[in-house]
Protein backbone atom coordinates (compact mmCIF):
# COMPACT_ATOMS: atom_id res chain seq x y z
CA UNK A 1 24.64 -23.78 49.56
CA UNK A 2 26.05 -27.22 50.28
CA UNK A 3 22.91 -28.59 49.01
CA UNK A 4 22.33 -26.49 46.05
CA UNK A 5 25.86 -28.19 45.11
CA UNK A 6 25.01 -31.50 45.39
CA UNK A 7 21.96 -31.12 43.70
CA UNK A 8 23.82 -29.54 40.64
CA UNK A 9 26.49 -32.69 41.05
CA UNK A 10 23.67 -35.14 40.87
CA UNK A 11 22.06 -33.72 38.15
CA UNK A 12 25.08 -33.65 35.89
CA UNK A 13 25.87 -37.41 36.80
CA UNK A 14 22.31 -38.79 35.83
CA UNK A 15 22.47 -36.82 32.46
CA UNK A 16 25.95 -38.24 31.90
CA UNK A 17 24.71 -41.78 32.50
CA UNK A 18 21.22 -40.86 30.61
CA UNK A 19 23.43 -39.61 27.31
CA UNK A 20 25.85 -42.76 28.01
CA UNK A 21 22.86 -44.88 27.08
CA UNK A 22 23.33 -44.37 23.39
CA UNK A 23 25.90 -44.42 20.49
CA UNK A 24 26.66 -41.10 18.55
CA UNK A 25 25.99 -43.94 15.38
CA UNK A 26 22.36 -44.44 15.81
CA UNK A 27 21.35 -41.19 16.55
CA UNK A 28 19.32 -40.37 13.33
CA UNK A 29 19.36 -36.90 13.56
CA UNK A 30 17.37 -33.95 11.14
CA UNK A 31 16.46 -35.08 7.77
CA UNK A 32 17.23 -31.99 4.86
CA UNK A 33 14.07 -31.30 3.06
CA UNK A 34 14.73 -32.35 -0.69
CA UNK A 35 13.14 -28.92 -1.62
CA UNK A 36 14.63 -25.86 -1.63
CA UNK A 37 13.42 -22.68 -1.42
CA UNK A 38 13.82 -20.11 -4.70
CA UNK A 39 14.42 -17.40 -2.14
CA UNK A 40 17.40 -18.96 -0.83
CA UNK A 41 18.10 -19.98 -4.73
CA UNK A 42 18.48 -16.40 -5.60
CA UNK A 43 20.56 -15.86 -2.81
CA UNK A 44 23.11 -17.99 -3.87
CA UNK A 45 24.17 -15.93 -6.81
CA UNK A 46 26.98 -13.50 -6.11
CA UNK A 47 27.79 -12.20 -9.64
CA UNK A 48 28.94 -15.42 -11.15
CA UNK A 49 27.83 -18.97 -11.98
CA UNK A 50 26.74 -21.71 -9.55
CA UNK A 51 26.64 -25.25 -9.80
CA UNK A 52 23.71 -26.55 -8.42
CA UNK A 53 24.23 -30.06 -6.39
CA UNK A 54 23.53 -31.26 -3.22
CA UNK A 55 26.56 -29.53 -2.12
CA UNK A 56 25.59 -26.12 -3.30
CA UNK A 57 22.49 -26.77 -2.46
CA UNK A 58 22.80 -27.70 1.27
CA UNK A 59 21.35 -31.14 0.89
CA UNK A 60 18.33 -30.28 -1.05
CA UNK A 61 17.96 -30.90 -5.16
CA UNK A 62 14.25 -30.02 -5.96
CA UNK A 63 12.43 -26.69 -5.87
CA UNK A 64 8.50 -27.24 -5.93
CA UNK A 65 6.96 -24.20 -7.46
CA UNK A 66 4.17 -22.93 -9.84
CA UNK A 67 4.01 -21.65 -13.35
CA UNK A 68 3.21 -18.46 -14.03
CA UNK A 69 4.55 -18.28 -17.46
CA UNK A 70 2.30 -18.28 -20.68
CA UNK A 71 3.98 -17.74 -24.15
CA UNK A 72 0.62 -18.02 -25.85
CA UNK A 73 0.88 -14.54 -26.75
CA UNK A 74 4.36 -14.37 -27.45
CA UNK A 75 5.50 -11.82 -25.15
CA UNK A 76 7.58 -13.46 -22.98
CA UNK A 77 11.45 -13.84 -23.53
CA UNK A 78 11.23 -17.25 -25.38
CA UNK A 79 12.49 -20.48 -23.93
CA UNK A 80 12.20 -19.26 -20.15
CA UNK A 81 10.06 -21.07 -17.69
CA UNK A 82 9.00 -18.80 -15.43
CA UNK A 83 8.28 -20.50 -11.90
CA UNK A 84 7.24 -18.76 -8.49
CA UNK A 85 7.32 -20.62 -4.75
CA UNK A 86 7.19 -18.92 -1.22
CA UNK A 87 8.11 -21.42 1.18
CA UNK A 88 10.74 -19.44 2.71
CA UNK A 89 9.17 -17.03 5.65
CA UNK A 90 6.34 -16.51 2.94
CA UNK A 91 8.61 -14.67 1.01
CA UNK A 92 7.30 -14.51 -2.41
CA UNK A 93 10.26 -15.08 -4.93
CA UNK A 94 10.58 -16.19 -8.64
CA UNK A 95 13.04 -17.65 -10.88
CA UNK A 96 13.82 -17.79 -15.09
CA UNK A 97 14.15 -21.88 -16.35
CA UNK A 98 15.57 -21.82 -19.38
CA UNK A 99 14.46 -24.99 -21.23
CA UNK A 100 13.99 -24.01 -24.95
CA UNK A 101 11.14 -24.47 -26.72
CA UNK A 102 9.46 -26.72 -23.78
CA UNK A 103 8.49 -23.28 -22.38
CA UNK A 104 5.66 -23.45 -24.02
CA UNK A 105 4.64 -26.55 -22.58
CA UNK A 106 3.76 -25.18 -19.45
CA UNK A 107 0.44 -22.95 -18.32
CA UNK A 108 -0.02 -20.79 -15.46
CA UNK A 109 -1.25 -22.80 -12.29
CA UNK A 110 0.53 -26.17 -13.50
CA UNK A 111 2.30 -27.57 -10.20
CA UNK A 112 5.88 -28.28 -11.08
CA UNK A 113 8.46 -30.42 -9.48
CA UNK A 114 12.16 -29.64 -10.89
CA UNK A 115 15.39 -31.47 -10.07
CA UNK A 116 18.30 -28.91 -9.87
CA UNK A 117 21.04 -31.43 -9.97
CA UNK A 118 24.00 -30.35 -12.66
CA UNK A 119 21.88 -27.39 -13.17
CA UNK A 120 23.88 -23.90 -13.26
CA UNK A 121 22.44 -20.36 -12.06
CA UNK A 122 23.87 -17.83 -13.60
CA UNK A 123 22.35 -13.79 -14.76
CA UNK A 124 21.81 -13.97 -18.80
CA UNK A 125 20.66 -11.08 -20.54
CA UNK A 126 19.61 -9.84 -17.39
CA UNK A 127 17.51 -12.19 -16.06
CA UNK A 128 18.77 -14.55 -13.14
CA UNK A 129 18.02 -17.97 -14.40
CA UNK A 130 18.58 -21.83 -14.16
CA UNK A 131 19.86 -23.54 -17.29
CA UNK A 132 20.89 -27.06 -18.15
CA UNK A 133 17.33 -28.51 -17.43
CA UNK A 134 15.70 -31.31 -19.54
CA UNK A 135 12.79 -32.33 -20.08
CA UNK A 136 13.00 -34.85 -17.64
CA UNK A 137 14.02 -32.73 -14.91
CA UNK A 138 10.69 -31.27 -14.36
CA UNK A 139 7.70 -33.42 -13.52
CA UNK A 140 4.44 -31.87 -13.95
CA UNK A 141 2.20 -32.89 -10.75
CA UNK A 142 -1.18 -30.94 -11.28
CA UNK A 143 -2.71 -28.43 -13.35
CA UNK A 144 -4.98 -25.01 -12.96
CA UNK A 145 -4.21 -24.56 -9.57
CA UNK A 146 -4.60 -21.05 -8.48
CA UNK A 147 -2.18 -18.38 -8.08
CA UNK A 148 -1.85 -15.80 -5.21
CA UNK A 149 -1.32 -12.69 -6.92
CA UNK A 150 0.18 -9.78 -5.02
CA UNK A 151 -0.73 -6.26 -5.00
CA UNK A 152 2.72 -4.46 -4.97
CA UNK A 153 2.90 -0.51 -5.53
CA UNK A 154 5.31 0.65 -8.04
CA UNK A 155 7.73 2.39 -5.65
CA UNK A 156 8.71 -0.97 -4.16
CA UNK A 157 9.22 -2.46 -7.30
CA UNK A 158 11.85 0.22 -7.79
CA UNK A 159 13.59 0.49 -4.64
CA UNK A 160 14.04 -3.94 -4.54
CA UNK A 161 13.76 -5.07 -8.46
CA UNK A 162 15.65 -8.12 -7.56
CA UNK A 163 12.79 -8.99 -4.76
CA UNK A 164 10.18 -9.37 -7.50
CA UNK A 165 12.24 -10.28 -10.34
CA UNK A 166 10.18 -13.74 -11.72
CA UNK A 167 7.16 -13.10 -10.10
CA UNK A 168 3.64 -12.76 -11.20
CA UNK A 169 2.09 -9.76 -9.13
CA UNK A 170 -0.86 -7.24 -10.13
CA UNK A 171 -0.19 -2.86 -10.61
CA UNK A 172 -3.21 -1.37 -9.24
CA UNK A 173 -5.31 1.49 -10.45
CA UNK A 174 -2.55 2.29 -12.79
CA UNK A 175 -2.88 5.08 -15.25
CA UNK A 176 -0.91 7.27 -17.77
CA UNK A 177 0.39 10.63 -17.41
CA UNK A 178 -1.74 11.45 -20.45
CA UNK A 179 -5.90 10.73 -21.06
CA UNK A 180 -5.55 7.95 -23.58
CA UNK A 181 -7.53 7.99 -26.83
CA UNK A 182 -9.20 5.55 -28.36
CA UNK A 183 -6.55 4.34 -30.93
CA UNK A 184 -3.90 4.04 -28.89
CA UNK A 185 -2.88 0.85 -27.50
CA UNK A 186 -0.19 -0.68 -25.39
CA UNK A 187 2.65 -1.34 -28.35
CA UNK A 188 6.24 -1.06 -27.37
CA UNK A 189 7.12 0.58 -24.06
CA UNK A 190 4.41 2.47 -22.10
CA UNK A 191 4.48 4.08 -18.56
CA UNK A 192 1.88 3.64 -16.31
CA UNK A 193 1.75 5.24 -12.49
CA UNK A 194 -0.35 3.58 -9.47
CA UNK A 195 0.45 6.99 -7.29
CA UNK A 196 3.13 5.43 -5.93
CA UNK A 197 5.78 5.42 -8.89
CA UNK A 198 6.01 5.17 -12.35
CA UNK A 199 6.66 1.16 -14.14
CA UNK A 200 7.47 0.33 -18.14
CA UNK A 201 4.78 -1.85 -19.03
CA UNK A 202 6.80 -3.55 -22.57
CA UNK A 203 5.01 -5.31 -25.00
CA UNK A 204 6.37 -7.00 -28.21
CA UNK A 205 5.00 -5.42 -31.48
CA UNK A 206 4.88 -9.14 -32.71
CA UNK A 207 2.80 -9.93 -30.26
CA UNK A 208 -0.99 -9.76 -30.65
CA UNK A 209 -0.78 -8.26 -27.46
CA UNK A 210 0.67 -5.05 -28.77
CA UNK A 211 -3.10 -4.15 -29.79
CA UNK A 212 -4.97 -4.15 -26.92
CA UNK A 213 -6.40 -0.51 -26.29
CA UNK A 214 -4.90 1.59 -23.14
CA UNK A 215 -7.90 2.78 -20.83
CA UNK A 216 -7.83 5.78 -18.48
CA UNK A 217 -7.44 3.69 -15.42
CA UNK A 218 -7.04 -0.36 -15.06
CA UNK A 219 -5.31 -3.04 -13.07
CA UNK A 220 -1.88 -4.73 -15.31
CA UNK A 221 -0.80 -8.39 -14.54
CA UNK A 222 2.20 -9.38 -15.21
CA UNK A 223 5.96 -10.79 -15.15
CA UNK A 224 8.73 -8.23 -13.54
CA UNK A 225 11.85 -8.28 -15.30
CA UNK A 226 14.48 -5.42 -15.59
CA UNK A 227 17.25 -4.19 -17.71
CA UNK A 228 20.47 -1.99 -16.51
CA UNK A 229 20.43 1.40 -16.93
CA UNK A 230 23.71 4.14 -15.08
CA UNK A 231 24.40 1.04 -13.18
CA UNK A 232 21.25 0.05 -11.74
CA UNK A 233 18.40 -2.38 -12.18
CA UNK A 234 15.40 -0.53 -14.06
CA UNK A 235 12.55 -2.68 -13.62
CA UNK A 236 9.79 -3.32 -16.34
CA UNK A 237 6.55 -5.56 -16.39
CA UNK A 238 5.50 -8.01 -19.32
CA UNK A 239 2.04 -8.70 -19.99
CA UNK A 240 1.49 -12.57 -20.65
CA UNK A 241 -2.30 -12.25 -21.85
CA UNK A 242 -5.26 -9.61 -23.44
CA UNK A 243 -7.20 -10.90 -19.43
CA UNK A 244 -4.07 -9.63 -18.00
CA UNK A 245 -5.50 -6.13 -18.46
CA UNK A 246 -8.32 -5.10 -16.19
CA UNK A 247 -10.12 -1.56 -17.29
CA UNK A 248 -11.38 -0.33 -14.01
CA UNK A 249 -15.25 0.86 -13.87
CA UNK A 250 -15.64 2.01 -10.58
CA UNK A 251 -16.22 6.23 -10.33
CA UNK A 252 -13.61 8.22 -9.78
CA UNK A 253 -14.55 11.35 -9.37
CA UNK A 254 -12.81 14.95 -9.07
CA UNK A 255 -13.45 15.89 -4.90
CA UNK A 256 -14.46 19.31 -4.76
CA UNK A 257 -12.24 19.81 -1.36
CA UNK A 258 -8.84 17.71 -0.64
CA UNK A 259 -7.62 17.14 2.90
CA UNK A 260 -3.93 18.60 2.35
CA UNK A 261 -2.85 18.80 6.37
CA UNK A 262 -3.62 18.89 9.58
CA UNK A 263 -2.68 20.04 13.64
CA UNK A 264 -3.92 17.82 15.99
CA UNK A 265 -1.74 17.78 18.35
CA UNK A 266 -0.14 21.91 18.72
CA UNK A 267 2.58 22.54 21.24
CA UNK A 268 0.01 23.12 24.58
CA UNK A 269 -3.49 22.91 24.79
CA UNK A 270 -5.35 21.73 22.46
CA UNK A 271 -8.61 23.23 23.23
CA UNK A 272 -9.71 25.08 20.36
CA UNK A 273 -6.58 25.40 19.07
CA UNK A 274 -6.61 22.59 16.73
CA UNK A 275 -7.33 22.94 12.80
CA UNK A 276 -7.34 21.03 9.59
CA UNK A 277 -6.03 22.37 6.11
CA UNK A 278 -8.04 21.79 2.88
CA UNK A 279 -7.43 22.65 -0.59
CA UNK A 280 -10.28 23.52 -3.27
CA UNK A 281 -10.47 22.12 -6.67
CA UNK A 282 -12.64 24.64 -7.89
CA UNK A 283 -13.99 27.84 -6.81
CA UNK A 284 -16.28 27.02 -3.84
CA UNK A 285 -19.21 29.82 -2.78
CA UNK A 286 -20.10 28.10 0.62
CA UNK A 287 -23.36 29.70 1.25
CA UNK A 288 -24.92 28.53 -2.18
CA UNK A 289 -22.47 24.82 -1.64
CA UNK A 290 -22.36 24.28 2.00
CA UNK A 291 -19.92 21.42 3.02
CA UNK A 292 -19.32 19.60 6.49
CA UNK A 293 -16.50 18.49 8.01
CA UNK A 294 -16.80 15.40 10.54
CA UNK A 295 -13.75 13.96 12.95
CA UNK A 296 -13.74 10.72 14.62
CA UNK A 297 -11.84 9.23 17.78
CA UNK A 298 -11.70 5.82 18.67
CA UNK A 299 -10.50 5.28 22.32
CA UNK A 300 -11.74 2.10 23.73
CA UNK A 301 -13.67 3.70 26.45
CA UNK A 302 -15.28 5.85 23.90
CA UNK A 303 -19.47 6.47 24.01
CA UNK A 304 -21.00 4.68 22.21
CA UNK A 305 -18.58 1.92 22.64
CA UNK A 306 -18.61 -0.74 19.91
CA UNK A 307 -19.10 -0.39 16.22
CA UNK A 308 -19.99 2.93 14.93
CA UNK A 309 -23.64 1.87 14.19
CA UNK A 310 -24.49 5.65 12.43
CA UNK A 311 -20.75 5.52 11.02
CA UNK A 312 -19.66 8.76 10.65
CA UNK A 313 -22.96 10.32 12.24
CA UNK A 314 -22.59 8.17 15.35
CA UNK A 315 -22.03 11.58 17.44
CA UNK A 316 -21.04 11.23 20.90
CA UNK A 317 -17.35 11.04 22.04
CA UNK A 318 -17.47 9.23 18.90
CA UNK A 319 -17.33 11.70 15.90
CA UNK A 320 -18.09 15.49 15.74
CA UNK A 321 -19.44 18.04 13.07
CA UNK A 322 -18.41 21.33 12.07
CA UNK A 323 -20.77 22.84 9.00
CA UNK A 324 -19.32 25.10 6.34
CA UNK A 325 -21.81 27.30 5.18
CA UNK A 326 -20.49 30.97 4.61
CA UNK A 327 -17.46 32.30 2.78
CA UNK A 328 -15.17 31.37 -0.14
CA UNK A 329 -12.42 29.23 -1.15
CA UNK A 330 -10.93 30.43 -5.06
CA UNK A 331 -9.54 27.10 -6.58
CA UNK A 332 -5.98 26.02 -6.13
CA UNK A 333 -5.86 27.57 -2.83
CA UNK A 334 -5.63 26.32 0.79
CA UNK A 335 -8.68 27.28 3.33
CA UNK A 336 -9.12 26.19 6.94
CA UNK A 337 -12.00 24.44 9.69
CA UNK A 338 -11.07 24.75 13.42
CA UNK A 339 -11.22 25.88 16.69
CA UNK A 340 -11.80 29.42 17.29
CA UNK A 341 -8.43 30.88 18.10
CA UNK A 342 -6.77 30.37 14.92
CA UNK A 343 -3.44 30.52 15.84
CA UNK A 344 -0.90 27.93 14.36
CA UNK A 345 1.03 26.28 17.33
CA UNK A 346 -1.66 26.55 20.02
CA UNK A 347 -0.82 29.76 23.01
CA UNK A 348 1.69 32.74 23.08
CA UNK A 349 2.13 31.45 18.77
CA UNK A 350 1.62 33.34 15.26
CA UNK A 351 -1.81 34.66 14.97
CA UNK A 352 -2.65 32.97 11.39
CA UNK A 353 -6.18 35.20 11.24
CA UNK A 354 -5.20 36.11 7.91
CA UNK A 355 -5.83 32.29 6.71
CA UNK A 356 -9.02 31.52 4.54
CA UNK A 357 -10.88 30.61 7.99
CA UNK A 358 -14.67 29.32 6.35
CA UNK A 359 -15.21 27.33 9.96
CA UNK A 360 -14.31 27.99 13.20
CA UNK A 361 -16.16 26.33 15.98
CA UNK A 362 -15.43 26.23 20.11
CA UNK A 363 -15.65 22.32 19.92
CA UNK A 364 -13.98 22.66 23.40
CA UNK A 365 -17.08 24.17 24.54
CA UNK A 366 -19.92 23.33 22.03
CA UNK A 367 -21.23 20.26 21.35
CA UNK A 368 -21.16 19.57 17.33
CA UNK A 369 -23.83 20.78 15.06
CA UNK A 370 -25.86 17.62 14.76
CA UNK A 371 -24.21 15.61 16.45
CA UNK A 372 -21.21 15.27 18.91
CA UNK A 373 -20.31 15.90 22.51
CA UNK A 374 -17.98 18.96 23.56
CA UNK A 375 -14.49 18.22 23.32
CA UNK A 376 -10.82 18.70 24.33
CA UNK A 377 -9.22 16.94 21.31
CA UNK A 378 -11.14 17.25 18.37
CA UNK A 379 -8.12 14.66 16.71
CA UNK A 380 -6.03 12.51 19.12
CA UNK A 381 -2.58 12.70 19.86
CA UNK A 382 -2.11 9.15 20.53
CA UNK A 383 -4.07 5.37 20.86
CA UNK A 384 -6.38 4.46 18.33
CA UNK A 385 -7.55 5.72 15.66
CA UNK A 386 -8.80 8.90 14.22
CA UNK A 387 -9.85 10.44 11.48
CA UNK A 388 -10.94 13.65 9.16
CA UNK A 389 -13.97 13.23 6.36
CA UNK A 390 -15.34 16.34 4.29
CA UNK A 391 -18.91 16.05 3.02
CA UNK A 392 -21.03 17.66 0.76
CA UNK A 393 -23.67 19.54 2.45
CA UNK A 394 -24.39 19.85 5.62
CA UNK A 395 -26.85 16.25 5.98
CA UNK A 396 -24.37 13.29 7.10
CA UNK A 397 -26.10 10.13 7.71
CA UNK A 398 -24.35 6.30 7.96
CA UNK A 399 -25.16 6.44 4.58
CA UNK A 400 -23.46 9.47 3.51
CA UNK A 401 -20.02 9.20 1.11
CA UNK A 402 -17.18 11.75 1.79
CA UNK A 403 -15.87 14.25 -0.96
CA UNK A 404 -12.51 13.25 0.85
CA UNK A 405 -11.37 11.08 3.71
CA UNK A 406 -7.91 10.27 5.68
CA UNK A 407 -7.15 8.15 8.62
CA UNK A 408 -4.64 7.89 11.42
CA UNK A 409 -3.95 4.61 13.34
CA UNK A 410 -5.86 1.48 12.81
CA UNK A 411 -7.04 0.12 16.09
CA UNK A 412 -10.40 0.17 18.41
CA UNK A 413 -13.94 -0.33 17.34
CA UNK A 414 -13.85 0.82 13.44
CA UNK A 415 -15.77 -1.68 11.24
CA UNK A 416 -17.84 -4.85 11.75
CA UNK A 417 -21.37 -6.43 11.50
CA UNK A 418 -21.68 -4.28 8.14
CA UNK A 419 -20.83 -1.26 10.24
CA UNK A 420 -18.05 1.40 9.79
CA UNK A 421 -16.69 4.66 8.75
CA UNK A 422 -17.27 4.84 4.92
CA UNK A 423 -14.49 5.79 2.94
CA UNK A 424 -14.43 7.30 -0.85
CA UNK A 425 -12.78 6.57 -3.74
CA UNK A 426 -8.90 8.42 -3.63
CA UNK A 427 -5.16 7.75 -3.16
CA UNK A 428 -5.92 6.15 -0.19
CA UNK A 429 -9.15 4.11 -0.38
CA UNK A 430 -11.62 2.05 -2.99
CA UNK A 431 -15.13 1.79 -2.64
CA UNK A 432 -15.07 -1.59 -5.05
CA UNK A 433 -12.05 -3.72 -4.90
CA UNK A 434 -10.14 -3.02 -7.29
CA UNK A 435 -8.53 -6.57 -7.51
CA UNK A 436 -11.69 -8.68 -6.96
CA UNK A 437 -14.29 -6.24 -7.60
CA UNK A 438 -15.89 -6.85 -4.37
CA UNK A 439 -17.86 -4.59 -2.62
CA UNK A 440 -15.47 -2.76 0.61
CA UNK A 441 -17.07 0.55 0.99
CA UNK A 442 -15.42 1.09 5.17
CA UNK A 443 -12.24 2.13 6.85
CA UNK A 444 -10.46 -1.41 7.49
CA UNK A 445 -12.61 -3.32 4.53
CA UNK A 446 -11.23 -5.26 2.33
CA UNK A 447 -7.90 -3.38 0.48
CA UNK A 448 -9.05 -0.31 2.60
CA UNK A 449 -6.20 -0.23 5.26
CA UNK A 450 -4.03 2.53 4.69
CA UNK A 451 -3.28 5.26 7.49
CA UNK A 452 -0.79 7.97 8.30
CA UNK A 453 1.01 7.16 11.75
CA UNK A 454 0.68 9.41 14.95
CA UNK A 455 3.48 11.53 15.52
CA UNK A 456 6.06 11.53 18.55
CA UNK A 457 6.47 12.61 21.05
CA UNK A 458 3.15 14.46 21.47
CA UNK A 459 3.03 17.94 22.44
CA UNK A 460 5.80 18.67 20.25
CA UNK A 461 3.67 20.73 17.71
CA UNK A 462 4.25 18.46 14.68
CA UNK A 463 2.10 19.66 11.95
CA UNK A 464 0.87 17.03 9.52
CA UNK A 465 1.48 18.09 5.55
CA UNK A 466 0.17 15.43 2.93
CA UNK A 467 2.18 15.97 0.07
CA UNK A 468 1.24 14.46 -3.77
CA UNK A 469 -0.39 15.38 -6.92
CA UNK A 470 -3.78 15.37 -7.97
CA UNK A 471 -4.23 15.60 -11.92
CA UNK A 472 -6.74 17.93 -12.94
CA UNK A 473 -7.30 16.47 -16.37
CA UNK A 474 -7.42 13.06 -15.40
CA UNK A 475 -9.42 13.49 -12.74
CA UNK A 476 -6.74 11.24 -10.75
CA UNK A 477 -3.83 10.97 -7.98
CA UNK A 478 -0.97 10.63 -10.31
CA UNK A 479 1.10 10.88 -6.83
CA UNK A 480 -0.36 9.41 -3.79
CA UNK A 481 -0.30 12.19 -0.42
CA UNK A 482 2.59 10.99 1.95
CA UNK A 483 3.06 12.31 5.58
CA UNK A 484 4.98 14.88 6.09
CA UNK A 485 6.03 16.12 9.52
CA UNK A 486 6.92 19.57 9.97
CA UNK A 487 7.69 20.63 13.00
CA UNK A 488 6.01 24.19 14.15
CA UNK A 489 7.62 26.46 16.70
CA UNK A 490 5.47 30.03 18.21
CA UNK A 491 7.43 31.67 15.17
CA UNK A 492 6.11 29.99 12.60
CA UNK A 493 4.16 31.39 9.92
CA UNK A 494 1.80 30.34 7.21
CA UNK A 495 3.60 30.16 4.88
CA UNK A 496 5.50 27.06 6.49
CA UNK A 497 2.31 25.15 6.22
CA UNK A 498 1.26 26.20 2.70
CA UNK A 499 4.92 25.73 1.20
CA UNK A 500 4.67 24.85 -2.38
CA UNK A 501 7.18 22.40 -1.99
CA UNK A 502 5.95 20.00 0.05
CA UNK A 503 1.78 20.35 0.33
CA UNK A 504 -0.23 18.63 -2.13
CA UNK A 505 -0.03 20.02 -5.40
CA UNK A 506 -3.02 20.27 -8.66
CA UNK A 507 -1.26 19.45 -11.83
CA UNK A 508 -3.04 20.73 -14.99
């Protein structure tokens, strides 16, 4: 202990003497970035005017940002410079410079230096933006440099207008409520959905923009900006150019079946006693259309480890078929494809016989027709991920495209080497990319990462309900499917799982 001590003392004397060896006066200390962030800009407004100096400003006086303005077109709110940086923990972020006419000056991708000193920040007609700027305050430093667009669904935009207020940022597979025709075009204030939410796209009559034609389905770049409606922020998009619509070709077809739910993890075992829900979008005779329904799991130690090199036929541990062939499903209505005991919370629950069973298969016992090796879990309860695809007929090859795919989880061995589950076009996934029209037609490619979480704990007997809208006339999710988790006791019934109110609805 005594030494302990004195080694303590001793160290605290030689970094006494160490610290002696220098004055407080030379030590030069951090240097303050000129630049500062427009994240941190916007957070310095709190409802009223701010003088920006070095003061204000903690030190800095620049912010270093790109244009993303064009009044070309004219349908912009005139004399605003609108710049975009992300400096700040990548945080994306925008700002309004109001410089007059100059606006005009400026293209999207010049590289813009602008001094903020005796500049004010204030809100004006809604917008948050930096006045007091001359000419001379902004120093141009290269031009047609690219921009970083972001892919940001509609309901976001809603819940945190003031996040992407400024900013340049792309609405993805949107679409109206309505099939457009061929003279209408996107004139004053149209709404378009991306599944997600529904965004004012508003475009100035004056503006030669006002005639270009709406299209069933396309991507819309633009400017966020938002005006105040029973005291909130309504956001709205502006379109700064005819390229800043992007009709989208790719097929989108009406599936015949739609994954609405699933059990894969009941309350006991799970042998045989797990099940998925479907719903039909037209009246389906199975012996004249046979279907197939194929699961995967994706546990590390899974046969045949690696990339699924027959995707979704890769059999094994690895994915498992159940064919469809017999009995009916009338549209609009729910049917079912599961183990054989068909009861809705696994032993001593409600007997759901009475359900539209078309498939019912001892996977606990059988291996898969085709292809896959007997199994406990047809879905996982936990780990990596798994997933449900519904094909038409009963031939699925690596090749093969589902009618209708969902996935849960996003780790182990899914796609590489040009290997992978493929995925369809829906809510969910895009065979084509729908902002760079690159090919991405896998689980995990490209845009392609979306996936519903596993539910805790397990054994709980948490049903899975996907809840959205499919429109039947356009042939489109006009409300993407979102997990719902309803719990199931022994008592419940089928009607709990089929409840209007919460599964995935056809709109007509």
């Amino acid at each position: 202990m005594k030494k302990l001590i004195y080694n303590l003392f001793t160290f605290s004397v030689a970094a006494l003497l160490f610290s002696g060896c220098y004055k407080n006066d030379t030590y030069l200390g951090g240097v303050v970035s000129p630049y500062f962030a427009i994240y941190d800009l916007r957070n310095l407004y709190k409802g009223k005017p701010v003088e920006l100096n070095k003061n204000s400003l903690y030190g800095s006086s620049k912010i270093a940002c790109i244009t993303v303005s064009d009044h070309t077109n004219g349908n912009l709110p005139e004399g605003l410079l609108i710049v975009q940086n992300n400096p700040r923990l990548n945080f994306l972020r925008g700002v309004a410079i109001n410089i007059g006419a100059n606006a005009k000056n400026y293209l999207p991708g010049d590289s813009l230096v602008i001094d903020l000193e005796g500049a004010v920040l204030n809100k004006v007609n809604n917008i948050l933006q930096v006045s007091n700027i001359t000419a001379q305050k902004i120093t141009k430093v290269s031009s047609g440099n690219p921009i970083n667009v972001s892919r940001v669904n509609i309901d976001k935009i809603i819940a945190r207008p003031d996040d992407y207020e400024s900013t340049l940022l792309a609405i993805v597979k949107g679409g109206f409520t309505y099939q457009p025709t061929a003279d209408q075009k996107m004139d004053g204030d149209q709404q378009v959905t991306d599944g997600f939410g529904l965004l004012s796209i508003k475009t100035e009559n004056s503006s030669p923009l006002a005639a270009i034609q709406q299209h069933k389905m396309a991507n819309y770049y633009g400017i966020i900006f938002s005006a105040p409606a029973e005291g909130k922020a309504i956001p709205y998009l502006k379109l700064r150019k005819p390229e800043d619509v992007v009709p989208l070709t790719s097929v989108y077809k009406t599936p015949k079946i739609i994954i609405t739910g699933w059990n894969n993890d009941p309350q006991g075992t799970d042998a045989n006693n797990e099940y998925i829900q479907f719903l039909a979008t037209e009246d389906i005779y199975f012996t004249e259309s046979p279907f197939s329904v194929v699961t995967t799991n994706n546990a590390n130690a899974s046969a045949p480890t690696g990339f699924p090199v027959n995707g979704w036929a890769t059999g094994q541990v690895r994915t498992y078929k159940i064919n469809i062939t017999a009995g009916f499903a009338k549209k609009g209505t729910f049917f079912y494809v599961g183990g054989t005991n068909k009861l809705i919370n696994s032993t001593s629950s409600t007997n759901i016989s009475t359900a539209n069973w078309v498939a019912t298969y001892a996977y606990h016992t059988l291996a898969g027709q085709d292809f896959g090796t007997a199994t406990t879990n047809l879905l996982a309860n936990s780990g990596n991920a798994y997933g449900v695809a519904v094909f038409a007929g009963t031939t699925v090859t690596k090749e093969s495209i589902p009618e209708d795919v969902m996935f849960c989880s996003t780790g182990g061995s899914l796609y590489g080497n040009g290997l992978g589950y493929r995925i369809c076009n829906n809510d969910y996934y895009d065979i084509i990319n729908p902002l760079n029209l690159e090919e991405q037609p896998f689980y995990r490619s490209g845009t392609n990462l979306t996936a519903i979480t596993y539910n805790t704990p397990s054994d709980a007997g948490l049903f899975n309900v996907f809840g959205g809208e499919f429109n039947m006339t356009l042939g489109r999710w006009t409300k993407a499917r979102a997990k719902i988790t309803h719990q199931l006791t022994k008592q419940s019934t089928l009607e709990e799982i089929e409840n209007p109110e919460i599964v995935t609805k056809l709109i007509y």
